[in-house]
N, C-alpha and C. Protein backbone atom coordinates (compact mmCIF):
# COMPACT_ATOMS: atom_id res chain seq x y z
N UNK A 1 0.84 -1.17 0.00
CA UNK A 1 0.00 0.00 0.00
C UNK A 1 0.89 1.24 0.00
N UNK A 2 0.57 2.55 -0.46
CA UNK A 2 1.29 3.60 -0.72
C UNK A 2 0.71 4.09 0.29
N UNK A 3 1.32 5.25 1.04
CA UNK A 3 1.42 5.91 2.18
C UNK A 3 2.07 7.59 2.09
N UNK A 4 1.44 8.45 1.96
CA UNK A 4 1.69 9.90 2.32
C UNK A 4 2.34 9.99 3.65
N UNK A 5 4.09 10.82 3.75
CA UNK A 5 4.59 10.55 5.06
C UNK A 5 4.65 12.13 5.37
N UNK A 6 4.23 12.81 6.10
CA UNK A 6 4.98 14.13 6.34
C UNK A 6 5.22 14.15 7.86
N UNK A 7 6.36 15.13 8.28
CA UNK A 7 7.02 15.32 9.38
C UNK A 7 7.95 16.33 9.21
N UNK A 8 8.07 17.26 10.49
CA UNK A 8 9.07 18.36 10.86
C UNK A 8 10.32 17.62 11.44
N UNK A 9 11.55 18.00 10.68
CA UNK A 9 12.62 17.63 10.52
C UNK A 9 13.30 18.83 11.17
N UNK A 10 14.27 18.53 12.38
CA UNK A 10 15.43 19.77 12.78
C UNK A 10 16.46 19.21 13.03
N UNK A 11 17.39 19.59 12.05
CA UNK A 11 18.72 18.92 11.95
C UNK A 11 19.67 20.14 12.44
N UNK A 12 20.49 20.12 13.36
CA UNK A 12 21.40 20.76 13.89
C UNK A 12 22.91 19.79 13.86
N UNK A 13 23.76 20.99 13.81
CA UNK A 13 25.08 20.48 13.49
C UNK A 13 25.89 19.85 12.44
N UNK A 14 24.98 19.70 11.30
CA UNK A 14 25.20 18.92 10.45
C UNK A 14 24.29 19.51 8.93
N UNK A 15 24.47 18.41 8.12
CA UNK A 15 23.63 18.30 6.83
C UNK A 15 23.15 16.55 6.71
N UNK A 16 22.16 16.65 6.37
CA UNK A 16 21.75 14.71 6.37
C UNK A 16 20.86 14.80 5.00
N UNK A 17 21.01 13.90 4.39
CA UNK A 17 19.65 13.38 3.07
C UNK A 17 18.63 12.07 3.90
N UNK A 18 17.01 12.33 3.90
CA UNK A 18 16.50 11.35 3.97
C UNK A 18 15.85 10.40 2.97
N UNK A 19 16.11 9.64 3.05
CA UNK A 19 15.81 8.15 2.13
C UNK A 19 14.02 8.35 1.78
N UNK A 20 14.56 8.45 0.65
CA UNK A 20 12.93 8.91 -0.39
C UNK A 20 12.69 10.20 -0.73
N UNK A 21 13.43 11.41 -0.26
CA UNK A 21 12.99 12.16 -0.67
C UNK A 21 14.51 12.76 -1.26
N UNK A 22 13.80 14.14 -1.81
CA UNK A 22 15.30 15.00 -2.83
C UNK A 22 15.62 16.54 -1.69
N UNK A 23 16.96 16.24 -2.04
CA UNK A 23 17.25 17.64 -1.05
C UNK A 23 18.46 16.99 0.21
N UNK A 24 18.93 17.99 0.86
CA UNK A 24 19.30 17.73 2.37
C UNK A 24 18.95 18.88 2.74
N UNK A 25 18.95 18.53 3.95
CA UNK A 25 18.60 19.08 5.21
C UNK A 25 19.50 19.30 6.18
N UNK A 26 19.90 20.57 6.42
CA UNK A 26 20.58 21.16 7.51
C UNK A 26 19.93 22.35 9.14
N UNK A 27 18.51 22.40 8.64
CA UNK A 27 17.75 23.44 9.50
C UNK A 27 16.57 22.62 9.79
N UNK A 28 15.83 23.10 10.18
CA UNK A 28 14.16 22.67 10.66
C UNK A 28 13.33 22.92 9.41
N UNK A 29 12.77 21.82 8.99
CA UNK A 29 11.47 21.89 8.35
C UNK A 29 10.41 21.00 7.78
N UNK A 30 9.54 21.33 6.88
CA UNK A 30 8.42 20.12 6.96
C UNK A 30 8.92 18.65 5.46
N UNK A 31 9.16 17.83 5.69
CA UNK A 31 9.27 17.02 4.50
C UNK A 31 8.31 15.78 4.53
N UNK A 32 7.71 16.23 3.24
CA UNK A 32 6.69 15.42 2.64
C UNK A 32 7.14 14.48 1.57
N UNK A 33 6.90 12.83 1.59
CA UNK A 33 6.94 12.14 0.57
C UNK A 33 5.66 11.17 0.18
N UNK A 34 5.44 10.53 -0.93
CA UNK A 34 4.87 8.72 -1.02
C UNK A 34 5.95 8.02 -0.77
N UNK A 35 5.31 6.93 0.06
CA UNK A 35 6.13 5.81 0.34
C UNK A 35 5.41 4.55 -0.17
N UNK A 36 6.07 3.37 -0.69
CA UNK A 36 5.51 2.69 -0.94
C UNK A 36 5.58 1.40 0.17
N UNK A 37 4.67 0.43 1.03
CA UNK A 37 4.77 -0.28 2.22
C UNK A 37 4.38 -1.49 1.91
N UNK A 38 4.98 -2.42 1.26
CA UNK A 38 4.49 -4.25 1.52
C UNK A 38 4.18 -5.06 2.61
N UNK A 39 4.55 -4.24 3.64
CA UNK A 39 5.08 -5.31 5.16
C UNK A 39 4.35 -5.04 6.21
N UNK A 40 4.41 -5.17 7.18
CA UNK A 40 3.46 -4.57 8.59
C UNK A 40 4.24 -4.25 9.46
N UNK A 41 5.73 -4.29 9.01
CA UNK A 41 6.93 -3.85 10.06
C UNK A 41 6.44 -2.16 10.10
N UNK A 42 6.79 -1.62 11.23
CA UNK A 42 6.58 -0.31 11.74
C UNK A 42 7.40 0.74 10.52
N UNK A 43 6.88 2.20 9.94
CA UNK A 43 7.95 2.75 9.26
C UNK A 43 8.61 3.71 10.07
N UNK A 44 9.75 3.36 8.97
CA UNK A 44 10.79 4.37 9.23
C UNK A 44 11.43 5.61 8.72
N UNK A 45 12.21 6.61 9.20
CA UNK A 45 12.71 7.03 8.23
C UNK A 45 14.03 7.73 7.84
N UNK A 46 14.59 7.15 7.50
CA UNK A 46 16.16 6.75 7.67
C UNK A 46 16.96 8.08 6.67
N UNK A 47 18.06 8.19 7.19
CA UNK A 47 18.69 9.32 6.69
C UNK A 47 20.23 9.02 6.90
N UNK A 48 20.93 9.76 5.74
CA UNK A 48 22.21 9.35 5.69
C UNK A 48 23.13 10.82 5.82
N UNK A 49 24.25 10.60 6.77
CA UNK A 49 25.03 11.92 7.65
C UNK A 49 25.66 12.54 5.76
N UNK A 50 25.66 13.40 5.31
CA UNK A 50 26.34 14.26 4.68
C UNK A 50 27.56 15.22 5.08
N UNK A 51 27.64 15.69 6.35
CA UNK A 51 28.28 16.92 6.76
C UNK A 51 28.13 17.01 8.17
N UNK A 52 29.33 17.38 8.69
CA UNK A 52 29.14 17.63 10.39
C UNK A 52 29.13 15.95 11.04
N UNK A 53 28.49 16.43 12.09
CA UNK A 53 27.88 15.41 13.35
C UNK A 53 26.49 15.96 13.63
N UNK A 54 25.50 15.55 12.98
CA UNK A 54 24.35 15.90 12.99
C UNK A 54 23.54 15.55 13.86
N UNK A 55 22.43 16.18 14.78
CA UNK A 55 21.27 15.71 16.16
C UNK A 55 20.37 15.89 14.85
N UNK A 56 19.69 14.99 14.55
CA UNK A 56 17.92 14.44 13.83
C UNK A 56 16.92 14.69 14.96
N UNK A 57 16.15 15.60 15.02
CA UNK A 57 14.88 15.10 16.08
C UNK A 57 13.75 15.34 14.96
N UNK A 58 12.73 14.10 14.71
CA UNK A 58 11.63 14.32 13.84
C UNK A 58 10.37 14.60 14.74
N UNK A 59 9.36 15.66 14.56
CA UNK A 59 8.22 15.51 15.16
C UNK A 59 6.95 15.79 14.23
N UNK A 60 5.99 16.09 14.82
CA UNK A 60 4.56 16.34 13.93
C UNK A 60 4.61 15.47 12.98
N UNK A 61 4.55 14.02 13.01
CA UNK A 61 4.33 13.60 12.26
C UNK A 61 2.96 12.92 11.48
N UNK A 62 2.25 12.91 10.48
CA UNK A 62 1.00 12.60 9.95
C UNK A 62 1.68 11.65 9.00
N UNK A 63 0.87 10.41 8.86
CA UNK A 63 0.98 9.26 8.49
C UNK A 63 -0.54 9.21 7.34
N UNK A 64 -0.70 8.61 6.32
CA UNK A 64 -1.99 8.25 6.03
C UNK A 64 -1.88 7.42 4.79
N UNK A 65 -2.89 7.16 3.82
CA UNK A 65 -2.64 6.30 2.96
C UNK A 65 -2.79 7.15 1.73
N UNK A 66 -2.48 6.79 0.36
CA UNK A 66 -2.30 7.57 -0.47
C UNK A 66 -3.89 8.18 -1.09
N UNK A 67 -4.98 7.44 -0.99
CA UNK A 67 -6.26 7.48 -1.22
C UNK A 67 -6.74 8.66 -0.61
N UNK A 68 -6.62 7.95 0.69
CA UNK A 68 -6.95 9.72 1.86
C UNK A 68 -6.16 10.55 1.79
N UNK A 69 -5.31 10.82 1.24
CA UNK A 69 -4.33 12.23 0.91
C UNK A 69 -4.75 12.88 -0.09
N UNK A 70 -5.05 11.90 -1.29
CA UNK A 70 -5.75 12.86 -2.60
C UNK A 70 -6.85 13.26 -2.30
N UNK A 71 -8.09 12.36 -1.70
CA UNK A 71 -9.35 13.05 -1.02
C UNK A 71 -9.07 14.52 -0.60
N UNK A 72 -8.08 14.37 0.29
CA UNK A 72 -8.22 15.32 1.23
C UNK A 72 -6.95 16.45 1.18
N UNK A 73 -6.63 16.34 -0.17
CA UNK A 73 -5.51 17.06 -0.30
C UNK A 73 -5.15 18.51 0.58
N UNK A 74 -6.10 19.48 0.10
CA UNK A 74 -5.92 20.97 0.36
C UNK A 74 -6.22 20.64 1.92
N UNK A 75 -6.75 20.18 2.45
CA UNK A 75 -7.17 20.14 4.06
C UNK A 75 -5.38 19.85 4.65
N UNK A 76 -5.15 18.18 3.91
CA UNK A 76 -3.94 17.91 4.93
C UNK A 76 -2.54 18.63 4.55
N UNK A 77 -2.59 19.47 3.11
CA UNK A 77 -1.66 20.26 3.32
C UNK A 77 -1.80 21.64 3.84
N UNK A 78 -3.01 22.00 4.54
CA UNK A 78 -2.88 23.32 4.97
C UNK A 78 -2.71 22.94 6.59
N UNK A 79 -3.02 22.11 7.02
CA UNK A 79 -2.99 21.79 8.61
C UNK A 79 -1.17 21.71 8.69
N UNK A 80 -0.29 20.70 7.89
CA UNK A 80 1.15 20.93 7.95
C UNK A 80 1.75 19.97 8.66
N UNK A 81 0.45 19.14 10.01
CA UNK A 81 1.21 18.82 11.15
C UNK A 81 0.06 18.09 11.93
N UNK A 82 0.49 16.98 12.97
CA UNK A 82 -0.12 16.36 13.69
C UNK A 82 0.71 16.38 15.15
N UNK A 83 -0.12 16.54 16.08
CA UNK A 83 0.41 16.69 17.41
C UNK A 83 -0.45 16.07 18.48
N UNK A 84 -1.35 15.34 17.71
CA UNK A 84 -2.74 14.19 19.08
C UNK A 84 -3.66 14.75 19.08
N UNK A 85 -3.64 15.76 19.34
CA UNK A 85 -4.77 16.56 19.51
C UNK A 85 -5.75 17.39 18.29
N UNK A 86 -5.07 17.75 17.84
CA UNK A 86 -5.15 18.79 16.51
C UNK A 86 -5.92 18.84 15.75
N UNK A 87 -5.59 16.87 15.37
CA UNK A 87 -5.43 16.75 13.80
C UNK A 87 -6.87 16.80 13.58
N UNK A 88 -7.24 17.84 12.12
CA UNK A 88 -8.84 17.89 12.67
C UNK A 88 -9.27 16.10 11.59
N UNK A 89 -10.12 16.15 11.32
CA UNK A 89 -10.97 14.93 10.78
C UNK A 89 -11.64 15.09 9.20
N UNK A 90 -10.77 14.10 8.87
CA UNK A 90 -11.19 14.87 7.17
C UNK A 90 -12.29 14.04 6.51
């Protein structure tokens, strides 16, 4: 099943690339990909050091499937973010 991943990324000390998407990352910000998922193992999302000695902390993260993302496109990209509480109901 395909899966819409987004999450706030703050990388300090460093530069890192994460696995699936284009770009690195050296500051705080939001990165959105599709992922594609065969398995029922938990995801992840893995990133490889470029520069420095880099601290990764990921948060706000929204998870969903690729179906409910196109539904609900303009909604889940204007919200940005999930925090438990928030996330409104699309």
């Amino acid at each position: 099943m395909t899966y819409w991943v987004s999450f706030d990324v703050n990388v300090t000390g460093g530069t890192v690339s994460i696995i699936g998407t284009q770009g690195e990352f050296s500051a705080r910000q939001r990165v959105s990909y599709m992922t594609y998922v065969n398995n029922s193992s938990p995801l992840s999302a893995n990133y490889s050091v470029k520069s420095g000695s880099p601290t990764v902390t990921v948060t706000n993260i929204l998870i969903c499937t690729q179906a409910d993302y196109l539904a609900n496109k303009t909604l889940l990209d204007s919200i940005g973010y999930f925090d438990g509480d928030t996330m409104p109901r699309a």
